[in-house]
N, C-alpha and C. Protein backbone atom coordinates (compact mmCIF):
# COMPACT_ATOMS: atom_id res chain seq x y z
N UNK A 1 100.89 115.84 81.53
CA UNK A 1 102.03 115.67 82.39
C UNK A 1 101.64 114.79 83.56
N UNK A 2 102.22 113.39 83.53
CA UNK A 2 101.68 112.97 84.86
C UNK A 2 103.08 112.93 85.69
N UNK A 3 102.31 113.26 87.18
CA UNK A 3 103.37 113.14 88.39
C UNK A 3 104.14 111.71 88.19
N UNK A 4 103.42 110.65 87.91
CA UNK A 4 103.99 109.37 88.47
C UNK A 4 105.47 109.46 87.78
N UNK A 5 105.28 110.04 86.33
CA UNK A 5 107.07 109.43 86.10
C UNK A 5 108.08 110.55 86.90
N UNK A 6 107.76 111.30 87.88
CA UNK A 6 108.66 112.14 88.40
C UNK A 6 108.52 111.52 89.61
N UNK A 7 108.35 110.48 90.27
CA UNK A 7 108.57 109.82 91.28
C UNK A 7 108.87 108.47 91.64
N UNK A 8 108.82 107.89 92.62
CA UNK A 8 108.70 106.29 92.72
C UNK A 8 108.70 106.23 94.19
N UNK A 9 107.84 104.68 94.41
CA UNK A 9 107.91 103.92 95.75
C UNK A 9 108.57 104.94 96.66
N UNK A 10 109.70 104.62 96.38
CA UNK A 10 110.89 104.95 97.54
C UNK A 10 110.90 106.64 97.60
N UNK A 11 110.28 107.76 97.15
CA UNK A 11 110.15 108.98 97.43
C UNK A 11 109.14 109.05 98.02
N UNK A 12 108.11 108.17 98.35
CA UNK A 12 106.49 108.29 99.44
C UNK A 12 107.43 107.91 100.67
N UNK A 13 106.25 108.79 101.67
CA UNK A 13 107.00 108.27 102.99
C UNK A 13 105.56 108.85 103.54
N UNK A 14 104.96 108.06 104.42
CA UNK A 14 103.67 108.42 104.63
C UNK A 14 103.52 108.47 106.57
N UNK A 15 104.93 108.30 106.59
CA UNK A 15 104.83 108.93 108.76
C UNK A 15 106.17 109.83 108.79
N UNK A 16 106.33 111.15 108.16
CA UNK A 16 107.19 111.42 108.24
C UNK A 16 107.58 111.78 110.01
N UNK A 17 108.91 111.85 110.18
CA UNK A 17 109.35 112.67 111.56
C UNK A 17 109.60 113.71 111.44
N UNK A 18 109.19 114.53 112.67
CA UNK A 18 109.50 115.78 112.75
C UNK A 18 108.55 117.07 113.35
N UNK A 19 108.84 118.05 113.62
CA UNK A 19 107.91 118.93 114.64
C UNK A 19 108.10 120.20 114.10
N UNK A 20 109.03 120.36 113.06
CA UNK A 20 109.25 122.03 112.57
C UNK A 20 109.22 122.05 110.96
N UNK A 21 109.14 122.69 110.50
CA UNK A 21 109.32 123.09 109.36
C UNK A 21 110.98 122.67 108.73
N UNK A 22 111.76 122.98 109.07
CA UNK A 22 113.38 122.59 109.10
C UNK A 22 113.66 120.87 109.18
N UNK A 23 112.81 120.39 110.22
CA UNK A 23 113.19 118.82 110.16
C UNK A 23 112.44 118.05 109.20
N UNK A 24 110.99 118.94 108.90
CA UNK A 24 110.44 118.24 108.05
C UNK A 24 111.18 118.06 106.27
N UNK A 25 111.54 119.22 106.38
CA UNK A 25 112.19 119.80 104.89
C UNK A 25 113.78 118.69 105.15
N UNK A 26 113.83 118.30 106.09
CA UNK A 26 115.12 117.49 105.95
C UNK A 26 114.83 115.66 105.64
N UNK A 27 113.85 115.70 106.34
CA UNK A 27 113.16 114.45 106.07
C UNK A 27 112.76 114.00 104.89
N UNK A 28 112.22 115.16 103.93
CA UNK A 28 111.69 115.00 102.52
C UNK A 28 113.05 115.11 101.44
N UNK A 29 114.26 116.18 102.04
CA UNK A 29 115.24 116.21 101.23
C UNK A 29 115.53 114.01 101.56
N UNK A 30 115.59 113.50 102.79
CA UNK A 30 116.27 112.31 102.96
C UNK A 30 115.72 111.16 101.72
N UNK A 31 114.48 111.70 101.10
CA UNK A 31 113.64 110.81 100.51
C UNK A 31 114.61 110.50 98.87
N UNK A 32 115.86 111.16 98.72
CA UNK A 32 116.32 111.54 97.59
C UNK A 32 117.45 110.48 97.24
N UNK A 33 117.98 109.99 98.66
CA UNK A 33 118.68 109.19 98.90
C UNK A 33 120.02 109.86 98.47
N UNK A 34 120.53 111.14 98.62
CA UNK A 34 121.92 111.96 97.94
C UNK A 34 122.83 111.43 99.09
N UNK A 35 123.99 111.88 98.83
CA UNK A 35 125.30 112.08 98.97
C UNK A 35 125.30 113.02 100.41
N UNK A 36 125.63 113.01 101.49
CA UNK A 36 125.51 113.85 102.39
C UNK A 36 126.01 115.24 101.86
N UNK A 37 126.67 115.38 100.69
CA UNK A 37 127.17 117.31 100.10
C UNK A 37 126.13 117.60 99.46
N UNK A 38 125.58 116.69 98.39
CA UNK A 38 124.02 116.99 97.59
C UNK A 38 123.02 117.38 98.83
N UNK A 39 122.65 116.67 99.68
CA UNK A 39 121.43 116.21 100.88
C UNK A 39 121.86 117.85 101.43
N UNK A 40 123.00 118.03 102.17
CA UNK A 40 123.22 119.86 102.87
C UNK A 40 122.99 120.61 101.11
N UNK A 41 123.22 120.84 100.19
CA UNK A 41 123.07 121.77 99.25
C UNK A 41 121.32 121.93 99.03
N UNK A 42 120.95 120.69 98.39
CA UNK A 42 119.42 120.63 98.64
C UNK A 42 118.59 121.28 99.64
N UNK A 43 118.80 120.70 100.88
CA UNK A 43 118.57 121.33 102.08
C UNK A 43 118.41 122.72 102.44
N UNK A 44 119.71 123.47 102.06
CA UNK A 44 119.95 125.21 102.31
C UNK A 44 119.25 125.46 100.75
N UNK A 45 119.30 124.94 99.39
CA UNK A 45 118.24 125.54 98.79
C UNK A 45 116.67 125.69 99.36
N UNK A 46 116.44 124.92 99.92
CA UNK A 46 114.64 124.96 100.27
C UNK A 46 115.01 125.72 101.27
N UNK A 47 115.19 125.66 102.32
CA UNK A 47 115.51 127.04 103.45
C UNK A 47 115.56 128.01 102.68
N UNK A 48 116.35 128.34 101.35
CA UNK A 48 116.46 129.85 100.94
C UNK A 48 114.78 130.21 100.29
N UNK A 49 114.35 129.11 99.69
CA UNK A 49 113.10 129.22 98.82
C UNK A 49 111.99 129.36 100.25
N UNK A 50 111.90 128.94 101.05
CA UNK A 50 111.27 129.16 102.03
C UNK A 50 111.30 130.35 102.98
N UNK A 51 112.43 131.24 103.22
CA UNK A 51 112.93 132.33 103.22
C UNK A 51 112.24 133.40 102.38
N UNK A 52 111.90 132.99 101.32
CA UNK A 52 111.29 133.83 100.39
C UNK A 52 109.91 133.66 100.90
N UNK A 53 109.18 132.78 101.06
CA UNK A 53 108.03 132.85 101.38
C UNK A 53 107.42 131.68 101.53
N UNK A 54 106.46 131.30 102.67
CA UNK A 54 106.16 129.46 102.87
C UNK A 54 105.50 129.06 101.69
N UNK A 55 105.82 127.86 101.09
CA UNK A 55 105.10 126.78 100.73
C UNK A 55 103.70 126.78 100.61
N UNK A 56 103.29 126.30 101.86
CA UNK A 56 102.52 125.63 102.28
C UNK A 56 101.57 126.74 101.42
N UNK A 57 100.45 125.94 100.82
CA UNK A 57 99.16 126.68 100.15
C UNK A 57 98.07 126.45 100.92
N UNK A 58 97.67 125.87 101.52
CA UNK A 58 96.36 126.03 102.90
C UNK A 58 96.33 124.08 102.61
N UNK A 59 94.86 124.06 103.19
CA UNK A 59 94.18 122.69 103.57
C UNK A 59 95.18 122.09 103.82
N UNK A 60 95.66 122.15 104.71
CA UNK A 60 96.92 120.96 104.61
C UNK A 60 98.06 120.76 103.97
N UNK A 61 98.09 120.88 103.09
CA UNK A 61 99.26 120.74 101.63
C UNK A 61 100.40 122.32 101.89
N UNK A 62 101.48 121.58 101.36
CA UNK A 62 102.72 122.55 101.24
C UNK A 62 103.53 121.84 99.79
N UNK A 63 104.05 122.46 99.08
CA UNK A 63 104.62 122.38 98.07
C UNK A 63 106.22 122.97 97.90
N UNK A 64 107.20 122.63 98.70
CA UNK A 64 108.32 122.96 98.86
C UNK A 64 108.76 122.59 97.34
N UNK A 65 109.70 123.40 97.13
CA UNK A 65 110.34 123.18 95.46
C UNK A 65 111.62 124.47 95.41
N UNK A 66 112.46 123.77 94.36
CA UNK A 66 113.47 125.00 94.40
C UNK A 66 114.33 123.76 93.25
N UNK A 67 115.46 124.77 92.33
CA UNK A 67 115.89 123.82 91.53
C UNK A 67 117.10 123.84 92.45
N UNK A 68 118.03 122.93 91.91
CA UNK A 68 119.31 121.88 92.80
C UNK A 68 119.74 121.25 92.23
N UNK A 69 121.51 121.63 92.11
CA UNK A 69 122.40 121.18 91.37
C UNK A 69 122.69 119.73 91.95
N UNK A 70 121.83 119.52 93.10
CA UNK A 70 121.82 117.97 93.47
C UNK A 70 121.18 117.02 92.90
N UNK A 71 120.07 117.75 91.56
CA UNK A 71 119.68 116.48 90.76
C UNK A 71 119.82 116.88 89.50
N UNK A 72 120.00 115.32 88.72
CA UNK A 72 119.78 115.99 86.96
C UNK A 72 118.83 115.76 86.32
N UNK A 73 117.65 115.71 86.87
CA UNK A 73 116.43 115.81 86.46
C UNK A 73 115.02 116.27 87.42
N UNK A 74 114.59 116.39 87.07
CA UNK A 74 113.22 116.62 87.82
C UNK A 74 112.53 115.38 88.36
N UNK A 75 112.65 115.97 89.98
CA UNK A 75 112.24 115.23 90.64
C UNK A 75 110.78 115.38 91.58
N UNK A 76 110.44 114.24 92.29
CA UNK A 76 109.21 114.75 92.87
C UNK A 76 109.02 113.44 94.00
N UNK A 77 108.38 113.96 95.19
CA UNK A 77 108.67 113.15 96.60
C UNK A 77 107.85 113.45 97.33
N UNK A 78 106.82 112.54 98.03
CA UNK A 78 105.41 112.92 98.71
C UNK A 78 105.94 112.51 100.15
N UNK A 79 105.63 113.35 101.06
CA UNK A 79 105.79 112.92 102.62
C UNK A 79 104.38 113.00 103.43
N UNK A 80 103.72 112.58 104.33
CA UNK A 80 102.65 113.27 105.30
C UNK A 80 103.25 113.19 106.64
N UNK A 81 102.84 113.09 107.40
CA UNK A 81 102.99 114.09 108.90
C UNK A 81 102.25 114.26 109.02
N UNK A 82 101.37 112.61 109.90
CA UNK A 82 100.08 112.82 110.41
C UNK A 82 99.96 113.88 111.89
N UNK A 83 98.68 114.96 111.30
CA UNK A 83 98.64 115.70 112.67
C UNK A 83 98.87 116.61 112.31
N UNK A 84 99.87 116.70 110.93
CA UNK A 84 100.55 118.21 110.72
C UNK A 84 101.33 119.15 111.60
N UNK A 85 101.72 119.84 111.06
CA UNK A 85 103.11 121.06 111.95
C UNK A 85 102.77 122.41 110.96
N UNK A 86 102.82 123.31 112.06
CA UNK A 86 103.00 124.61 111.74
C UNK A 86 103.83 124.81 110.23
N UNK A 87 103.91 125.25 109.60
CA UNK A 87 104.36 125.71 108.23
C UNK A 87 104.22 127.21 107.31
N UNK A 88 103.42 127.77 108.19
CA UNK A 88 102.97 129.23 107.69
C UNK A 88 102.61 129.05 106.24
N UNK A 89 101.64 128.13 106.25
CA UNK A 89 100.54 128.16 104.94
C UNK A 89 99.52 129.33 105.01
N UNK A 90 98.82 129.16 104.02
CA UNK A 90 98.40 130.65 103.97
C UNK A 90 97.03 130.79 104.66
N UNK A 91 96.82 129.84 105.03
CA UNK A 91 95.27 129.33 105.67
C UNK A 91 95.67 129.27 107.28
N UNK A 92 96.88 129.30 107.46
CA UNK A 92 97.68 129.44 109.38
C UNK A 92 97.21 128.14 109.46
N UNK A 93 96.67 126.43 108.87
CA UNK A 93 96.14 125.64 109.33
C UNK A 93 97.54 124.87 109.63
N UNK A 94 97.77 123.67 109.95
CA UNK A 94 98.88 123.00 110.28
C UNK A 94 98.26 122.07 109.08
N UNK A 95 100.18 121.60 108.18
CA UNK A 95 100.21 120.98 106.80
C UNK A 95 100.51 119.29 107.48
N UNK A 96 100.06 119.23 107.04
CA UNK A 96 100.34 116.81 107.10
C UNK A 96 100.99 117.01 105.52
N UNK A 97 100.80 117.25 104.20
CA UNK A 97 100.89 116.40 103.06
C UNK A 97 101.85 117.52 102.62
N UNK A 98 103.20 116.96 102.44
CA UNK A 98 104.08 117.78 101.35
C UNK A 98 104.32 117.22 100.17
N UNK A 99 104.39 117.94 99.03
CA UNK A 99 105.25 117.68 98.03
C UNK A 99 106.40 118.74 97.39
N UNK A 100 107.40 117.61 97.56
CA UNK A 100 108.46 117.90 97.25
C UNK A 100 108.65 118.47 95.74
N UNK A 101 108.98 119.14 94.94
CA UNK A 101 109.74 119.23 93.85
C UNK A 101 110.99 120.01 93.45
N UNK A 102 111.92 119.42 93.13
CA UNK A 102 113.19 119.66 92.81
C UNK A 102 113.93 119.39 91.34
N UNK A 103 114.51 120.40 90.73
CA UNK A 103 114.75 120.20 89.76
C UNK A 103 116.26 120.73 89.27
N UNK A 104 116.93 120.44 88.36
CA UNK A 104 118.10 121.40 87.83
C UNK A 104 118.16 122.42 87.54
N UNK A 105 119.35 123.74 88.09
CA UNK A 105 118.94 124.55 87.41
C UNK A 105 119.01 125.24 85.91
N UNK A 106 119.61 123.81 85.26
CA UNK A 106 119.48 124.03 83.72
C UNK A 106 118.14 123.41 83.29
N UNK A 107 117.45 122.70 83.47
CA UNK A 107 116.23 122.03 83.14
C UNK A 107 115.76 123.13 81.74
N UNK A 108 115.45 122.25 80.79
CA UNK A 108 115.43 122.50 79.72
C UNK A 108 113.97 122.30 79.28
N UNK A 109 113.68 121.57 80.01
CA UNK A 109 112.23 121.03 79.29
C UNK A 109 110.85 121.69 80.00
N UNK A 110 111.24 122.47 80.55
CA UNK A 110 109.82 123.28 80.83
C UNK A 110 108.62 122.92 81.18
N UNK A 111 109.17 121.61 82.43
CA UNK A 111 108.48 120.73 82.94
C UNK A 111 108.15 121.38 84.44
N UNK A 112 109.32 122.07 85.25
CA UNK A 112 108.97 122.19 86.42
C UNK A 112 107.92 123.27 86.87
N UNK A 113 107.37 124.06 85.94
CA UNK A 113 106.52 125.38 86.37
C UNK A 113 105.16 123.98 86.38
N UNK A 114 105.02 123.73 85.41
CA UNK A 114 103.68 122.22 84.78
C UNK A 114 103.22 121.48 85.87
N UNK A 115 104.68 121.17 86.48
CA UNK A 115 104.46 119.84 87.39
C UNK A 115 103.88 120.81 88.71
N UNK A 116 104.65 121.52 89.11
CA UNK A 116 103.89 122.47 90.22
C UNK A 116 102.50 122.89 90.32
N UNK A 117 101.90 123.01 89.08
CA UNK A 117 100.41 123.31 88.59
C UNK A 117 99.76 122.44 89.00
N UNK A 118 100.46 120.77 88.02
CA UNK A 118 100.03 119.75 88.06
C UNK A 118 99.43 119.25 89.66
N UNK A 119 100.50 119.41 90.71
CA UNK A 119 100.46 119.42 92.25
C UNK A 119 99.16 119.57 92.80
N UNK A 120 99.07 121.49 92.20
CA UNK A 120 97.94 122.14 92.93
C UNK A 120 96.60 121.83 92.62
N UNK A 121 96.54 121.55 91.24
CA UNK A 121 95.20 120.77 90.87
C UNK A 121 95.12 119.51 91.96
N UNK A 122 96.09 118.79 91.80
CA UNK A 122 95.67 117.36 92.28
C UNK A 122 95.26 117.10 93.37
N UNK A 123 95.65 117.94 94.38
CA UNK A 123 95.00 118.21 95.90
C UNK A 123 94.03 119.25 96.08
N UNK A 124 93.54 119.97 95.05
CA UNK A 124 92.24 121.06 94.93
C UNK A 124 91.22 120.17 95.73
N UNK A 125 90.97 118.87 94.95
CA UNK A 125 90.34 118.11 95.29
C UNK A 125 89.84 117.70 96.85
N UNK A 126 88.44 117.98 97.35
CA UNK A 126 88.56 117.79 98.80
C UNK A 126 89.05 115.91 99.04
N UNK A 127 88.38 115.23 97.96
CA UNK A 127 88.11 113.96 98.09
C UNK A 127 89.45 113.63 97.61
N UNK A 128 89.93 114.16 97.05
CA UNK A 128 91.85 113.53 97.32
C UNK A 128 92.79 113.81 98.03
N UNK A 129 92.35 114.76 98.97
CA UNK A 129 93.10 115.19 100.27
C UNK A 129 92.59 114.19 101.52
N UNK A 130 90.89 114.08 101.24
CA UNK A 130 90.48 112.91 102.44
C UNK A 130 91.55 111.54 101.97
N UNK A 131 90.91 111.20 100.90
CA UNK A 131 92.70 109.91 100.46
C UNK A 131 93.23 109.76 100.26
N UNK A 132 94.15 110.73 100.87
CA UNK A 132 95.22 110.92 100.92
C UNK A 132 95.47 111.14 102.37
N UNK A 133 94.92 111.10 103.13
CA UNK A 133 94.95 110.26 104.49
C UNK A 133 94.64 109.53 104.96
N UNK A 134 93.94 108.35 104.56
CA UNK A 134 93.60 107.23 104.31
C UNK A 134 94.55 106.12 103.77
N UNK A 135 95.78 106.52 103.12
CA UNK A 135 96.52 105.67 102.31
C UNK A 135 97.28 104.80 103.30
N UNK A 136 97.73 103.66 103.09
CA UNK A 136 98.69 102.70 104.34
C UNK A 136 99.84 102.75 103.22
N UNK A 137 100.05 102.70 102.23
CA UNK A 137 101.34 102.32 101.36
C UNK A 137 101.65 103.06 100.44
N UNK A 138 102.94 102.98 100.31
CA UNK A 138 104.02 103.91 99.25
C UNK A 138 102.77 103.57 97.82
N UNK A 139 102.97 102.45 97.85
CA UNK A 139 101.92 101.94 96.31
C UNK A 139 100.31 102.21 96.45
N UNK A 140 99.75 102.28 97.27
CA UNK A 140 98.96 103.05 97.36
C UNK A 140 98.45 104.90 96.69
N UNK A 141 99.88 105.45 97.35
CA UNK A 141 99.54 106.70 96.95
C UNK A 141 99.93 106.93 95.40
N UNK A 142 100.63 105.93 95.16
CA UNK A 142 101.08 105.70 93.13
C UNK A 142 99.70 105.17 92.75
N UNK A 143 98.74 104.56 93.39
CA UNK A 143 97.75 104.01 92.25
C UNK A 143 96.39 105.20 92.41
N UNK A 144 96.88 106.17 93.54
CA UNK A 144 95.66 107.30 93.50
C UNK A 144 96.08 108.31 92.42
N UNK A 145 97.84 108.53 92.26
CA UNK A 145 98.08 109.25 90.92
C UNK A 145 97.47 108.62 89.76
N UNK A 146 97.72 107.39 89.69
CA UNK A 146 97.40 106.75 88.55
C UNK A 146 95.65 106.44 88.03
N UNK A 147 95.13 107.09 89.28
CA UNK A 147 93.58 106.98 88.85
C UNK A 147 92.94 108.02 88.76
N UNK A 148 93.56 109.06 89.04
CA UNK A 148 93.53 110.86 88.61
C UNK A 148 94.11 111.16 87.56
N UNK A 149 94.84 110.17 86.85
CA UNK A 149 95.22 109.97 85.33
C UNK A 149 96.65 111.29 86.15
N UNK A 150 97.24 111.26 87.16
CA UNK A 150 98.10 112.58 87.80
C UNK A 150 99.58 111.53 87.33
């Protein structure tokens, strides 16, 4: 399963804005380019999935996800936030690197539990979390998937 075909260019955003958890999650929903009714539905889904319990898995990284009748396929969207913000990861450290995943909630193909896996492996890595702050470009962070075979 590689990440790259669940993303593109235009879902990296590598200075995101924002200081809370709420603006960040709005910033990464913006990466989707929806409909301002999709963009609020999206939105109050990850608030509810976050509600349930943070994201964020330590070193930095958070993994927001929830399915959403705002897409018809499975999607996937990298933000950082150099410096990081509070997120109640499980490590209490402050997160810089999110990934987004969003999917339908008919999804059929039994891709989105995979791709979430896929995520956590890919940043296990200390040396792909260091470059992964290092990156200057959207195409950049596509050719570090693409050399993790991710």
């Amino acid at each position: 399963m590689l990440l790259r075909n669940f993303l593109s260019a235009r879902r990296v955003h590598l200075d995101l804005a924002g200081d809370s958890r709420d603006e960040i999650l709005g910033a990464l929903v913006g990466l989707f380019h929806l409909d301002e009714r999709d963009r609020a539905s999206l939105l109050r889904a990850l608030r509810r999935r976050e509600a349930l319990g943070s994201t964020g898995i330590g070193r930095g990284i958070a993994v927001p996800h929830c399915r959403s009748l705002a897409v018809r396929r499975l999607q996937l969207a990298y933000g950082r936030r150099p410096g990081g913000i509070e997120f109640g990861a499980t490590d209490q450290l402050p997160v810089s690197h999110f990934f987004l995943i969003v999917a339908p909630p008919d999804e059929v193909s039994g891709q989105y539990l995979p791709v979430l896996g896929t995520v956590a492996r890919f940043v296990r890595d200390p040396a792909t979390r260091k470059r992964l702050e290092g990156l200057n470009t959207a195409e950049e962070f596509l050719t570090l998937l693409e050399a993790r075979g991710m």
